[in-house]
Protein backbone atom coordinates (compact mmCIF):
# COMPACT_ATOMS: atom_id res chain seq x y z
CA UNK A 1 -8.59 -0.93 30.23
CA UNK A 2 -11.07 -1.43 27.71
CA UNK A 3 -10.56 0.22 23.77
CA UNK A 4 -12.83 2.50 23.42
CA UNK A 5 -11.50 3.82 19.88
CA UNK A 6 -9.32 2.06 17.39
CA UNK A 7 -6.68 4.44 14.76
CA UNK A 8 -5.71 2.36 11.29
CA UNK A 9 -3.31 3.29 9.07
CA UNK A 10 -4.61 2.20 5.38
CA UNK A 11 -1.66 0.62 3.24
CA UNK A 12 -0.22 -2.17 4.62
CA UNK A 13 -2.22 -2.99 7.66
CA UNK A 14 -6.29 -2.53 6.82
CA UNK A 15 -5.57 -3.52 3.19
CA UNK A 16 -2.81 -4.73 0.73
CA UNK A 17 -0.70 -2.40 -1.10
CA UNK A 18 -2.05 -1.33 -4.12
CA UNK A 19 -5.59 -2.57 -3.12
CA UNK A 20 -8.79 -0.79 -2.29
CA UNK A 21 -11.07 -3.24 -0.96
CA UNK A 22 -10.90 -4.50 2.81
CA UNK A 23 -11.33 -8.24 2.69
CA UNK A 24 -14.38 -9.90 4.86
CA UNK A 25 -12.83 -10.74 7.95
CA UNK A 26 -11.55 -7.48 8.35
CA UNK A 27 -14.78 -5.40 7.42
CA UNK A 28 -16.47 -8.16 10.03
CA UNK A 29 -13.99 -7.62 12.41
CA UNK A 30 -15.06 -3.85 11.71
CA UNK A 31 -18.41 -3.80 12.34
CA UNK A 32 -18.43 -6.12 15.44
CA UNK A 33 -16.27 -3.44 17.07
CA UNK A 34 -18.35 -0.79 16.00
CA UNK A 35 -21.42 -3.11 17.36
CA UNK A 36 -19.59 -2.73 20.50
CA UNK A 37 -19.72 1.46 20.29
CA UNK A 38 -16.18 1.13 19.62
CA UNK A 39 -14.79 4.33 17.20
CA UNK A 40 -13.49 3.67 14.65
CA UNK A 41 -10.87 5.63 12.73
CA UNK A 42 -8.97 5.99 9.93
CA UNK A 43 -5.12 7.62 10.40
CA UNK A 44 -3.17 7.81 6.71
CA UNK A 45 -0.62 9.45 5.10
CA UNK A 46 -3.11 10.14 2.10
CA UNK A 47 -4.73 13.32 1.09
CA UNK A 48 -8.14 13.54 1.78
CA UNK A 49 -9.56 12.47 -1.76
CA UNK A 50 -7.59 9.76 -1.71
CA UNK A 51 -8.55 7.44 1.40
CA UNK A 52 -10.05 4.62 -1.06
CA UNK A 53 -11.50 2.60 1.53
CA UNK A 54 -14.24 4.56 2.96
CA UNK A 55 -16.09 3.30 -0.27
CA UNK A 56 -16.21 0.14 1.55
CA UNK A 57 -16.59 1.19 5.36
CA UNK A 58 -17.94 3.85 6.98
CA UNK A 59 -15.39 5.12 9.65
CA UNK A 60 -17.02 7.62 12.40
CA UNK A 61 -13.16 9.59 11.61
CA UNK A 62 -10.38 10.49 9.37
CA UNK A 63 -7.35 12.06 9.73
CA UNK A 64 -5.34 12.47 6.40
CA UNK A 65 -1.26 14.09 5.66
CA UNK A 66 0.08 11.96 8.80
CA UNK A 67 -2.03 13.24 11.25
CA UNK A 68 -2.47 17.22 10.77
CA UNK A 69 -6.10 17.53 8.71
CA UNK A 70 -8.96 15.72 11.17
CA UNK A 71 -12.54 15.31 10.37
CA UNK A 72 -15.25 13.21 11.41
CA UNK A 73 -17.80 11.54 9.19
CA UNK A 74 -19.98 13.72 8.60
CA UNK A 75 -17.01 16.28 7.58
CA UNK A 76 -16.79 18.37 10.86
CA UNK A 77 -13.09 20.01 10.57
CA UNK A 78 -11.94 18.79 13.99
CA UNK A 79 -7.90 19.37 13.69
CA UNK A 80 -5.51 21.13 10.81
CA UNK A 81 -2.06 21.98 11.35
CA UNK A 82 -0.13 23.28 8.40
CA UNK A 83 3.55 22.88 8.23
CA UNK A 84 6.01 26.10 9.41
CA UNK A 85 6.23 27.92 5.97
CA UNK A 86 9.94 28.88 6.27
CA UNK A 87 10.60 25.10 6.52
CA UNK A 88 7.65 24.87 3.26
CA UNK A 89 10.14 27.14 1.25
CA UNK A 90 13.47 25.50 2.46
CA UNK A 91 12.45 22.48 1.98
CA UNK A 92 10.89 23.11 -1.82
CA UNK A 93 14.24 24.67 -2.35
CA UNK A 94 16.24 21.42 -1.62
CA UNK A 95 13.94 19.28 -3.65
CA UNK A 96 14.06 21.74 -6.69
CA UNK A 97 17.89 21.55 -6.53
CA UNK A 98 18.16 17.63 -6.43
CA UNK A 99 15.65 17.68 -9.36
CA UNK A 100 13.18 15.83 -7.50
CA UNK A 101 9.16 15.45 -8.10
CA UNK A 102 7.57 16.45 -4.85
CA UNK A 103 4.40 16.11 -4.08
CA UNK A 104 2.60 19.38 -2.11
CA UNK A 105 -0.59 18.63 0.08
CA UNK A 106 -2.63 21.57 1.36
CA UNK A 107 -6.44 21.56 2.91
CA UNK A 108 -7.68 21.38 -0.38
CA UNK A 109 -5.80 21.06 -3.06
CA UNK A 110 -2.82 18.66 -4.00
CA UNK A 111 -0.59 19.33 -6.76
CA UNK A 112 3.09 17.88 -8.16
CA UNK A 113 6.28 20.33 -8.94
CA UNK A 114 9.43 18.99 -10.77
CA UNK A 115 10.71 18.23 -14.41
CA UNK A 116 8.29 16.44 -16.36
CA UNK A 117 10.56 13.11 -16.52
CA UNK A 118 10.75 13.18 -12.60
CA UNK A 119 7.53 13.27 -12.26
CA UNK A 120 6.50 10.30 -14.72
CA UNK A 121 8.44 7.97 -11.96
CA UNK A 122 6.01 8.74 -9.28
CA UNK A 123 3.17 6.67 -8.48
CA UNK A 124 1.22 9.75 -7.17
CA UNK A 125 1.50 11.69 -10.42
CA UNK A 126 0.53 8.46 -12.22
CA UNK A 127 -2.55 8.44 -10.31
CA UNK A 128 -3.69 11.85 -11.05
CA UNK A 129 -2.31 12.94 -14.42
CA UNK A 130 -4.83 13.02 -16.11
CA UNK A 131 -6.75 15.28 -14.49
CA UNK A 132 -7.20 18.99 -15.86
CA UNK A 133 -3.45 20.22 -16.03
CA UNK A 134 -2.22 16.84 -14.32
CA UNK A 135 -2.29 18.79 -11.12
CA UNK A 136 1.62 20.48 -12.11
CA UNK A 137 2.45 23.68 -10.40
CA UNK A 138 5.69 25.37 -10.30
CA UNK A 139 7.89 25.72 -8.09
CA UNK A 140 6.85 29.48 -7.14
CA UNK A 141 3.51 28.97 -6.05
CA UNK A 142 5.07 26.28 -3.43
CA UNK A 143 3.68 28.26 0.27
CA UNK A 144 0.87 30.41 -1.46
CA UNK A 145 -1.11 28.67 0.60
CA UNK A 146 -0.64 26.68 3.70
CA UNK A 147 1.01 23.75 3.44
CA UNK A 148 0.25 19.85 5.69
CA UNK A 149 2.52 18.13 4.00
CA UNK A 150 5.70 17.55 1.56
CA UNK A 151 6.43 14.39 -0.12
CA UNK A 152 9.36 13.70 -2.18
CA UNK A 153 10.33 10.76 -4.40
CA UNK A 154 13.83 9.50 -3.86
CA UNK A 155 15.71 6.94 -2.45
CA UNK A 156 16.30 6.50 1.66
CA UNK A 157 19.94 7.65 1.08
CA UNK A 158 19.03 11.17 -0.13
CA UNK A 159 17.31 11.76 3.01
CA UNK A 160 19.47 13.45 5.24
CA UNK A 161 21.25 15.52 2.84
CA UNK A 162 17.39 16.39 1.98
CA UNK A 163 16.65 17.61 5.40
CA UNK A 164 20.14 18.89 6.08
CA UNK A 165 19.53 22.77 6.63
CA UNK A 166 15.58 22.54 7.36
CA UNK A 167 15.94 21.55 11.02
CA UNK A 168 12.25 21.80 11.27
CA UNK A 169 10.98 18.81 9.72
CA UNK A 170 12.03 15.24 10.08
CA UNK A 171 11.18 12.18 7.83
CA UNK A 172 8.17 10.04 7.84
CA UNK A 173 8.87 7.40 5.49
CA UNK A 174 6.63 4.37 4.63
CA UNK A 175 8.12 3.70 1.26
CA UNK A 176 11.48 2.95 -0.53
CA UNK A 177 10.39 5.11 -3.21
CA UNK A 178 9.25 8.20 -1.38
CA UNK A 179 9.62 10.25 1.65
CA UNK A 180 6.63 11.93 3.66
CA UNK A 181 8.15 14.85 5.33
CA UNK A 182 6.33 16.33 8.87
CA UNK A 183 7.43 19.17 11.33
CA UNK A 184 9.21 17.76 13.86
CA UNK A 185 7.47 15.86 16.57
CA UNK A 186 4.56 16.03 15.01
CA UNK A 187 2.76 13.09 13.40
CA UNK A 188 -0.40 10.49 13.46
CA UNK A 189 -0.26 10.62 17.38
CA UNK A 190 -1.66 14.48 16.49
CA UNK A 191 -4.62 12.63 15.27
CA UNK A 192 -4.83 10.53 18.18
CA UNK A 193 -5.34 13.91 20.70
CA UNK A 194 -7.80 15.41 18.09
CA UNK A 195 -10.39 12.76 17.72
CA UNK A 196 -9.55 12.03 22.00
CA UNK A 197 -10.65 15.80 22.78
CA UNK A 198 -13.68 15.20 20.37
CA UNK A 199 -14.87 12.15 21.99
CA UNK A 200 -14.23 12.91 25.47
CA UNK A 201 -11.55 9.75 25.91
CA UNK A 202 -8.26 9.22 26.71
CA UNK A 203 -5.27 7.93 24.37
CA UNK A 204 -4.82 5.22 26.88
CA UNK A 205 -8.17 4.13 26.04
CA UNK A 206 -6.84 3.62 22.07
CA UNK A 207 -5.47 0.82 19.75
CA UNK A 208 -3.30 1.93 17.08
CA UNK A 209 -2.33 -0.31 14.26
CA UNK A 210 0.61 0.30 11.60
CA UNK A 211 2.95 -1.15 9.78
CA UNK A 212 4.90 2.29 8.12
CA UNK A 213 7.70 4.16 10.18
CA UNK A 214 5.03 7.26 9.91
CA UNK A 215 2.93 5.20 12.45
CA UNK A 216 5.55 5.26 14.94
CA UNK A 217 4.34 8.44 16.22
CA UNK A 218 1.06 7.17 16.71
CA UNK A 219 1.79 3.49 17.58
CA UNK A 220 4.11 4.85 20.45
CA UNK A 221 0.95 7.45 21.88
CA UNK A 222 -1.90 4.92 22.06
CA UNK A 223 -2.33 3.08 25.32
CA UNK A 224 -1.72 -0.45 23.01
CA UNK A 225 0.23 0.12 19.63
CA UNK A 226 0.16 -2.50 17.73
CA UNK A 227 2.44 -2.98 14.35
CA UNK A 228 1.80 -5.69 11.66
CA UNK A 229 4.20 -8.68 11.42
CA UNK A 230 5.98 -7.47 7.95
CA UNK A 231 6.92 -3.96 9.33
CA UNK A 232 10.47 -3.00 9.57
CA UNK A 233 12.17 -3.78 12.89
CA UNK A 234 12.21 0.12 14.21
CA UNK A 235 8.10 -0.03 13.89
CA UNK A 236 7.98 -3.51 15.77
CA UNK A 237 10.37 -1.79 18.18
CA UNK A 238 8.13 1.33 18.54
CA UNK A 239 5.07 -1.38 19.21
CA UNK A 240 3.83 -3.11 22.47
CA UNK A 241 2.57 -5.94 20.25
CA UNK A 242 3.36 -7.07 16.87
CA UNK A 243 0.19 -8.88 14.75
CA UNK A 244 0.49 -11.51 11.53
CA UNK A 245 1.40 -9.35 8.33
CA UNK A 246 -0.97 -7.61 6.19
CA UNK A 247 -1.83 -11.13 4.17
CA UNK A 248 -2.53 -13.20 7.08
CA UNK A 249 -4.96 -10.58 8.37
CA UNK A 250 -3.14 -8.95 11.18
CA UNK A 251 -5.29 -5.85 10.93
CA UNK A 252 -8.43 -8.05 11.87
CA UNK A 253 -6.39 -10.53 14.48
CA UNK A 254 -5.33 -7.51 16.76
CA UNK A 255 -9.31 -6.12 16.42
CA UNK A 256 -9.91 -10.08 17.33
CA UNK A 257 -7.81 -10.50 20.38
CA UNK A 258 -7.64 -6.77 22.07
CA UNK A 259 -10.98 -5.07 20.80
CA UNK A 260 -13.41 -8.38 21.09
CA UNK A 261 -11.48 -10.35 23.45
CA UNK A 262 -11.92 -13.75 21.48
């Protein structure tokens, strides 16, 4: 079945970590699709502000904090699902207990709660502290307003203790250092439905590519998932085809092979 749309996670599979810039034979690879009427679509764990890339590519979608906030490119709202706010408060109240700096996405704001020292450990704060107030909140404000996603800095092992008592909401974790945290079942395959039911396609009719264990949701939905050679094994697992790792371009080989057939 031909691809008729095409859903990229950002870090790790359309550019480097800690880069900005796609490289030339993935923007080429890019725009031949698109030449092709291909869609093209962005699918990260980022908040909305934060997508970086779009500087260098126009995508015709993006969906932002794992799936749940959807928009096309001209900024119609297509899809926003905030998270259950008992499990906003639980969970805020297991992270405040630990000590932990967490990091609190909502449709348009995104702010940081935790001690001051926490907080100077995590690359998100880092990014944004110098903006008016550094973006710090307290703890109380936590489910004022509705909430798409949690993300807490700590290590793997702190996990399950984390998530203990919020039955709700299960891990999405990318990253050693931090842990995206979703409602249950839910995840970048949500974006995958959205931008579907806007286009008038099928998921079976989609390429996903991802290299993070938040793209197994999506990777798994998509009629071809594809994950990039230097993801973990559980992500290759999740995959019906595994590409060359982020620095030998495996973003643009599986556009290559399964998009333009060369």
């Amino acid at each position: 079945m031909a691809i008729k749309a095409v859903f990229l996670d950002i870090d790790g599979t359309l550019v480097r970590f800690n880069e900005r810039h796609l490289n030339d034979r993935t923007r080429q690879a890019l725009e031949a699709a698109r030449a092709r009427g291909v869609a093209l679509m962005i699918v990260t764990g980022r908040y909305k502000d934060g997508i970086g890339v779009n500087a260098d590519f126009a995508f015709d979608g993006y969906s932002t904090a794992n799936g749940e906030y959807c928009f096309m490119a001209d900024g119609e709202l297509i899809h926003m699902q905030p998270m259950d706010p008992a499990d906003v408060t639980a969970f805020a109240k297991a992270c405040e207990e630990s000590g932990l700096s967490t990091t609190i996405t909502e449709p348009d704001d995104i702010y940081f709660c935790g001690s001051r020292e926490e907080l100077e450990k995590s690359v998100r704060w880092q990014s944004r502290q110098d903006e008016p107030g550094g973006r710090m909140r307290p703890w109380s404000v936590v489910g004022e307003n509705p909430v798409l996603q949690m993300v807490v800095d700590c290590d793997p092992a702190l996990d399950d203790e984390l998530l203990a008592n919020v039955p709700g909401l299960e891990s999405a974790r990318w990253s050693p250092a931090f842990m995206d945290v979703v409602e249950r079942g839910r995840g970048k395959g949500d974006a995958i439905d959205a931008f579907c039911k806007r286009l008038g396609i099928t998921p079976a009719e989609c390429m996903a590519v991802g290299d993070g264990g938040n793209d197994v949701h999506m990777l798994v939905h998509a009629g071809l998932g594809v994950a990039m050679g230097q993801a973990a094994d559980s992500v290759k697992a999740a995959a019906d085809v595994v590409a060359p790792p982020c620095d030998e371009d495996g973003c643009a080989w599986a556009i290559e092979k399964y998009v333009l057939g060369q």
